[in-house]
Protein backbone atom coordinates (compact mmCIF):
# COMPACT_ATOMS: atom_id res chain seq x y z
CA UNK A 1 5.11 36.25 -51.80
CA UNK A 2 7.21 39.53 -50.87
CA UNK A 3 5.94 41.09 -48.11
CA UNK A 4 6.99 44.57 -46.59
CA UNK A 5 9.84 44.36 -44.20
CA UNK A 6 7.99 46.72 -41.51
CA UNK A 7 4.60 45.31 -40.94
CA UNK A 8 3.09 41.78 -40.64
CA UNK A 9 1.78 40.21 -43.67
CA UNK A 10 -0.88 38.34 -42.41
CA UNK A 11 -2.60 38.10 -38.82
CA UNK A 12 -4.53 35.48 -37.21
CA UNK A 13 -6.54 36.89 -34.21
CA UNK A 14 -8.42 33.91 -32.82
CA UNK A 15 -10.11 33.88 -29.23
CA UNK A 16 -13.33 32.76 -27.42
CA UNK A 17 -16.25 34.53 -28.58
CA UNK A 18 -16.86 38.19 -27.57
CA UNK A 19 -13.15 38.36 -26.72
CA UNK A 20 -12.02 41.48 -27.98
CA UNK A 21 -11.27 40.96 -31.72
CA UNK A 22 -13.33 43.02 -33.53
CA UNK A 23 -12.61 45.63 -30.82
CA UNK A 24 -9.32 45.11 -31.95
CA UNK A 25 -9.60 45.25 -35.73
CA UNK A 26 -11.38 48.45 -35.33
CA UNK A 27 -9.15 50.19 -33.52
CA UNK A 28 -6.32 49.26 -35.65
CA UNK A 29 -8.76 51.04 -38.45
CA UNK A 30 -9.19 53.90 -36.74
CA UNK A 31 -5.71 55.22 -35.80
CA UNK A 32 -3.35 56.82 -38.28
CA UNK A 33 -1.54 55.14 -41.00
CA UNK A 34 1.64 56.20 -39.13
CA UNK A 35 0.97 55.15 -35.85
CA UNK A 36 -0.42 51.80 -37.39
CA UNK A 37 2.78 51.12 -38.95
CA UNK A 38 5.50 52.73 -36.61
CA UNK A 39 3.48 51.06 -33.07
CA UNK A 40 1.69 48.37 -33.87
CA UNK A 41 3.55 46.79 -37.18
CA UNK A 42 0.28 47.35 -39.63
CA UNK A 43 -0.53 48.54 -42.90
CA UNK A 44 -3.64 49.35 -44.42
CA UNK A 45 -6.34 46.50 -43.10
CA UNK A 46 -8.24 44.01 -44.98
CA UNK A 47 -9.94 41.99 -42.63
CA UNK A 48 -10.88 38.03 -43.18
CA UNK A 49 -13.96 37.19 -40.74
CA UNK A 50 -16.43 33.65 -41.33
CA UNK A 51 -18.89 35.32 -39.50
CA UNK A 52 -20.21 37.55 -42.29
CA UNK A 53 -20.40 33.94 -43.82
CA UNK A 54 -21.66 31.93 -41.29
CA UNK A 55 -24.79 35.38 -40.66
CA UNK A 56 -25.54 34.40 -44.48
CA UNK A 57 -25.99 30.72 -43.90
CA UNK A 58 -28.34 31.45 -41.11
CA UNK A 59 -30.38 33.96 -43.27
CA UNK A 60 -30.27 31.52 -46.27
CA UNK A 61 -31.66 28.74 -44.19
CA UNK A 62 -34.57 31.21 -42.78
CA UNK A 63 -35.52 32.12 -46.44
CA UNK A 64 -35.68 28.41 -47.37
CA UNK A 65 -37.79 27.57 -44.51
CA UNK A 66 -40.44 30.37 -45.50
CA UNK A 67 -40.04 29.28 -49.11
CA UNK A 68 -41.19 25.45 -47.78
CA UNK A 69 -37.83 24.08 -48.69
CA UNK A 70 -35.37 22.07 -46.42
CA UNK A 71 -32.57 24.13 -44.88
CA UNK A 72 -29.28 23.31 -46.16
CA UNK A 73 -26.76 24.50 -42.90
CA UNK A 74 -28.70 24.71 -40.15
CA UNK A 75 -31.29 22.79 -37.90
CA UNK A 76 -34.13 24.23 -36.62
CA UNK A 77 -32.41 25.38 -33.54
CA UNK A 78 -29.49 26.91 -35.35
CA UNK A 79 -26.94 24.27 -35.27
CA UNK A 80 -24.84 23.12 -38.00
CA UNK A 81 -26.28 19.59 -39.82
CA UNK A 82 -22.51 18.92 -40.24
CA UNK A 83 -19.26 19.70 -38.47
CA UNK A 84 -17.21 19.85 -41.40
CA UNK A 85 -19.24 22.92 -42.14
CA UNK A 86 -17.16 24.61 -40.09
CA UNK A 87 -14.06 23.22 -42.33
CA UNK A 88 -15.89 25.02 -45.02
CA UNK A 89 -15.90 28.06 -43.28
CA UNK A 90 -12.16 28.13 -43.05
CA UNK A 91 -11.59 26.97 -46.14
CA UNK A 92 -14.28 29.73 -47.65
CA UNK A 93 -11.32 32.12 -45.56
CA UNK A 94 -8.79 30.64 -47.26
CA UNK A 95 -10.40 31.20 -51.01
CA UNK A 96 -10.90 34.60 -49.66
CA UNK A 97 -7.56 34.75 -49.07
CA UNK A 98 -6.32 33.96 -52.42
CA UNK A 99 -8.82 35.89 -54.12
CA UNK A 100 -7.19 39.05 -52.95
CA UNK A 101 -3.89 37.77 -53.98
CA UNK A 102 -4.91 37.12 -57.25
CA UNK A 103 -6.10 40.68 -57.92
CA UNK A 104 -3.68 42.36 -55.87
CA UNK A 105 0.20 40.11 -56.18
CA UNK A 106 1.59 42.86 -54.32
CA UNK A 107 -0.80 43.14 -51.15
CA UNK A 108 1.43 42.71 -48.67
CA UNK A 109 3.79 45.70 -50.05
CA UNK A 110 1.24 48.26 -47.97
CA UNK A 111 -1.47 45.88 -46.57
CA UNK A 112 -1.70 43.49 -43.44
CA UNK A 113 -4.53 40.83 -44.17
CA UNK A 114 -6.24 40.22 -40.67
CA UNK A 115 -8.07 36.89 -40.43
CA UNK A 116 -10.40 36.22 -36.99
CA UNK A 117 -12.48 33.37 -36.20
CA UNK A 118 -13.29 31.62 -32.60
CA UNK A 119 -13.60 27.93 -32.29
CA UNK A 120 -14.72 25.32 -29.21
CA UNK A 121 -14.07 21.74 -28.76
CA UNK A 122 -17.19 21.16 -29.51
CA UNK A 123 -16.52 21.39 -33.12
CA UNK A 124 -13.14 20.83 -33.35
CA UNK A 125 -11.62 23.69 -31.84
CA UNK A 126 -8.09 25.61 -33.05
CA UNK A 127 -6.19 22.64 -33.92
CA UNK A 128 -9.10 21.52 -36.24
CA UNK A 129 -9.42 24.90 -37.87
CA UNK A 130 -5.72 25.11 -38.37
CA UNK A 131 -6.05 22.58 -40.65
CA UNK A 132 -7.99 23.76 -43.01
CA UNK A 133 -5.79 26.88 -43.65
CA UNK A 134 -3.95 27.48 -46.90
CA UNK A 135 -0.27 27.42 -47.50
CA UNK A 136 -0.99 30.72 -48.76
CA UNK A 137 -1.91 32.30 -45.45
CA UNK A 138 1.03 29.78 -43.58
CA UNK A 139 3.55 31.65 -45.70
CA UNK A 140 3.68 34.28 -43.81
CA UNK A 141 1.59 34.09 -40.71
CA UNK A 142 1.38 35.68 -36.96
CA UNK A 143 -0.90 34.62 -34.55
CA UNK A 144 -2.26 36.61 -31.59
CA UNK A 145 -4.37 34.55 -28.94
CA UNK A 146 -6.74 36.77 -26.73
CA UNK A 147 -6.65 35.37 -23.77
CA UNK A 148 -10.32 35.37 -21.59
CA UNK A 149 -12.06 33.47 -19.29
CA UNK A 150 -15.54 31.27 -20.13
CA UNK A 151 -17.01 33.67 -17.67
CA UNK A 152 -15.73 36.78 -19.19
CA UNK A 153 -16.53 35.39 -22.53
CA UNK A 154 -20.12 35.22 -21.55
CA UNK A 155 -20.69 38.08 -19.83
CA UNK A 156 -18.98 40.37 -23.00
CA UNK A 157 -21.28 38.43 -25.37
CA UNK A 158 -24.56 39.41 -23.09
CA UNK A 159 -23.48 42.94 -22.75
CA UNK A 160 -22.45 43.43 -26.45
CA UNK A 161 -25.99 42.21 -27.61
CA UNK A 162 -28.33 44.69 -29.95
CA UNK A 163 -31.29 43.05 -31.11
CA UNK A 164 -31.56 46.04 -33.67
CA UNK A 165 -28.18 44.67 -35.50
CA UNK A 166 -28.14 40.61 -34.68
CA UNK A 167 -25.61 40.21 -37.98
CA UNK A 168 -23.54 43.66 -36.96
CA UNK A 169 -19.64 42.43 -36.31
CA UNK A 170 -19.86 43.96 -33.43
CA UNK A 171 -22.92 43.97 -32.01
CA UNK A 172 -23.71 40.15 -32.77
CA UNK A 173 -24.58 37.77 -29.97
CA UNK A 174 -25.14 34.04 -29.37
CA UNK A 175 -28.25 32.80 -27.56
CA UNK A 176 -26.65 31.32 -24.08
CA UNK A 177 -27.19 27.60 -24.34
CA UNK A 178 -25.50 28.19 -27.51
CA UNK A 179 -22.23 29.75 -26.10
CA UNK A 180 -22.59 26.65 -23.61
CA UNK A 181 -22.35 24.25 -25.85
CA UNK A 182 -20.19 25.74 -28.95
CA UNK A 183 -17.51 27.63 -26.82
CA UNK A 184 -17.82 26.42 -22.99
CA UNK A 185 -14.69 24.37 -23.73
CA UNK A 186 -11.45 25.59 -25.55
CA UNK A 187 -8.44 23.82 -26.71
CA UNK A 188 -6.37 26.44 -26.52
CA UNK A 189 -4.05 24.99 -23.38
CA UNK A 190 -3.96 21.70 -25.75
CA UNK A 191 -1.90 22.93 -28.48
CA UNK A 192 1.27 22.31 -29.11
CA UNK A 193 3.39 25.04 -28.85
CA UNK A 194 7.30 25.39 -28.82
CA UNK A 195 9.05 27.92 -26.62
CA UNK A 196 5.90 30.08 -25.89
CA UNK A 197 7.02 31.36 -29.36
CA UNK A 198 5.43 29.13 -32.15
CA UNK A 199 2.55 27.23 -33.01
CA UNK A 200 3.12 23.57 -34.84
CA UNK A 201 0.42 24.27 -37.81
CA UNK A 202 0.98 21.78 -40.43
CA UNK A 203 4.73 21.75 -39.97
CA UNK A 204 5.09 24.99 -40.19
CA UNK A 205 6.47 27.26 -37.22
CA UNK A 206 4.30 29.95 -36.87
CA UNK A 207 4.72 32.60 -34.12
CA UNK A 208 2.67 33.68 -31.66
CA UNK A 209 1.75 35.66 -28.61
CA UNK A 210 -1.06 36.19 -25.90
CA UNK A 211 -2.97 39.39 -25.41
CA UNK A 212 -4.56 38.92 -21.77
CA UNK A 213 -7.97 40.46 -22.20
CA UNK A 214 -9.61 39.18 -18.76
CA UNK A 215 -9.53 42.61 -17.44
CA UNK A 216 -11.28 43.93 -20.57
CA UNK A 217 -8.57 46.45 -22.34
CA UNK A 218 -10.78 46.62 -25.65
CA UNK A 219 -13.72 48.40 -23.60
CA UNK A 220 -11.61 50.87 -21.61
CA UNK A 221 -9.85 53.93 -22.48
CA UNK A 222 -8.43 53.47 -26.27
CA UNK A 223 -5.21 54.92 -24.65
CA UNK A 224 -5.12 52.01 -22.05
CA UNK A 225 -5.87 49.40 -25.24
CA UNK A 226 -3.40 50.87 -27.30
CA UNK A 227 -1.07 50.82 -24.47
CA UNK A 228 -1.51 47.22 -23.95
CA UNK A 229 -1.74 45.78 -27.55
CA UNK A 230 1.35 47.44 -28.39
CA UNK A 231 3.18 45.97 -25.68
CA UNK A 232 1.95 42.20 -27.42
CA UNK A 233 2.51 43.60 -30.60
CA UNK A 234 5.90 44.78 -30.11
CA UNK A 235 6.70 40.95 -28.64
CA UNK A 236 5.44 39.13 -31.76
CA UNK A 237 7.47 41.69 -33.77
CA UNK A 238 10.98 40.80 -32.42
CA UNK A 239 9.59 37.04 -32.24
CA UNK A 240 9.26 37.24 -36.08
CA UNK A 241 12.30 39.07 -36.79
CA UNK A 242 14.50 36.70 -34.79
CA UNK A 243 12.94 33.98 -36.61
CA UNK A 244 13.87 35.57 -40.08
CA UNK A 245 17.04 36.04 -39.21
CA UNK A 246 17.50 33.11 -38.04
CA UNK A 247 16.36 30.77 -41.03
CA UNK A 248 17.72 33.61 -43.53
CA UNK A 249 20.05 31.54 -46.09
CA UNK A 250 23.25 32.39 -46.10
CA UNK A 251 24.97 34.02 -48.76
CA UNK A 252 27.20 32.52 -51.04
CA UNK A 253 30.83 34.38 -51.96
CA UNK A 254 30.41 35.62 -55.38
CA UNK A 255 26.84 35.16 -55.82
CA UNK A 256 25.11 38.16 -57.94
């Protein structure tokens, strides 16, 4: 899969919930094309989330309740009947994944696929999700980790909550024993990772780098966010240069 040589391919933002992600992703829509590519590395956006998924589960089970019929995700209480449903969800990103390269082989010419989901031990956390993702998406892959707090976590999540737009992207909360029990706990610390430079995901070698959100850059000033992400995104960059460089073949006298 031939990608551009000036902006990432594919990007996995993963983080607690209410971390800063979608704060993130819209940003990145917002600012020019130029600035996109010549600051942050981007092309145009097409954005992989499982919670547009996981809002129609929900709203599936609620209709099937009304209807008299037994819910097929959920509990009563809004709790999956099955971990591996959150496999599925991964592997639904994955399909989604491949969908676009079917219909568009040359994505990645003028396009950065950005893929977000949070995970807690509960469930399985990162290291379980990472699993679950194709080789499709490991081709090519970065991975930026927003780094907050359980207590920051919860506090964005009550602050960003609308009860006019529960299934809004944005505006989207979780009920607090919820967070408690889903999120509380995070594996991040847990996983290996080589060099503060690359993740071990299914033998592949794929970089990464922290964006420290504690003090809340994705609600300030979008000159103080932009400052900051840059800063992460310009570290990933040279992180996945020097790794192309380095495991570049080398070429062989008289090849053509």
């Amino acid at each position: 899969m031939q990608g551009s040589d000036s902006i990432f391919s594919t990007l996995l933002l993963i983080a607690r919930p209410a971390a800063g992600k979608s704060e993130i992703i819209a940003f990145l829509n917002k600012i020019s094309h130029q600035t996109r590519e010549e600051s942050f590395h981007m092309g145009k956006i097409v954005e992989i989330d499982d919670f547009p998924m996981l809002w129609t589960w929900f709203e599936e089970d609620h209709l099937l309740e009304q209807m008299g019929k037994p819910r097929l995700h959920t509990d009563e209480e809004g709790y999956f009947k099955e971990t591996y449903l959150w496999d599925l969800l991964v592997e639904r990103i994955s399909l989604e994944y491949q969908k676009l390269l079917r219909e568009q082989p040359d994505l990645h010419e003028d396009t950065t696929a950005i893929i977000e989901f949070s995970r807690g031990e509960e469930h399985g956390g990162f290291r379980r999700a990472f699993r679950h993702l194709s080789p499709e998406i490991l081709e090519d892959l970065a991975v930026i980790y927003i780094d907050v707090s359980w207590e920051e976590s919860l506090r964005k999540n009550r602050k960003r909550f609308n009860p006019d737009r529960p299934g809004s992207i944005l505006e989207h909360s979780l009920p607090e024993e919820k967070m408690r029990r889903l999120y509380r706990k995070n594996d991040w610390d847990k996983i290996e990772k080589s060099e503060g430079k690359f993740l071990n995901i299914q033998g592949h070698q794929i970089p990464f780098a922290v964006f420290d959100n504690e003090n809340d850059y994705t609600s300030k000033d979008e000159r103080i966010l932009s400052s900051e992400l840059e800063k992460v995104i310009r570290k990933l960059w040279a992180i996945v240069q020097s790794n192309k460089r380095e495991n570049k073949p080398a070429s062989l006298d008289g090849a053509g």
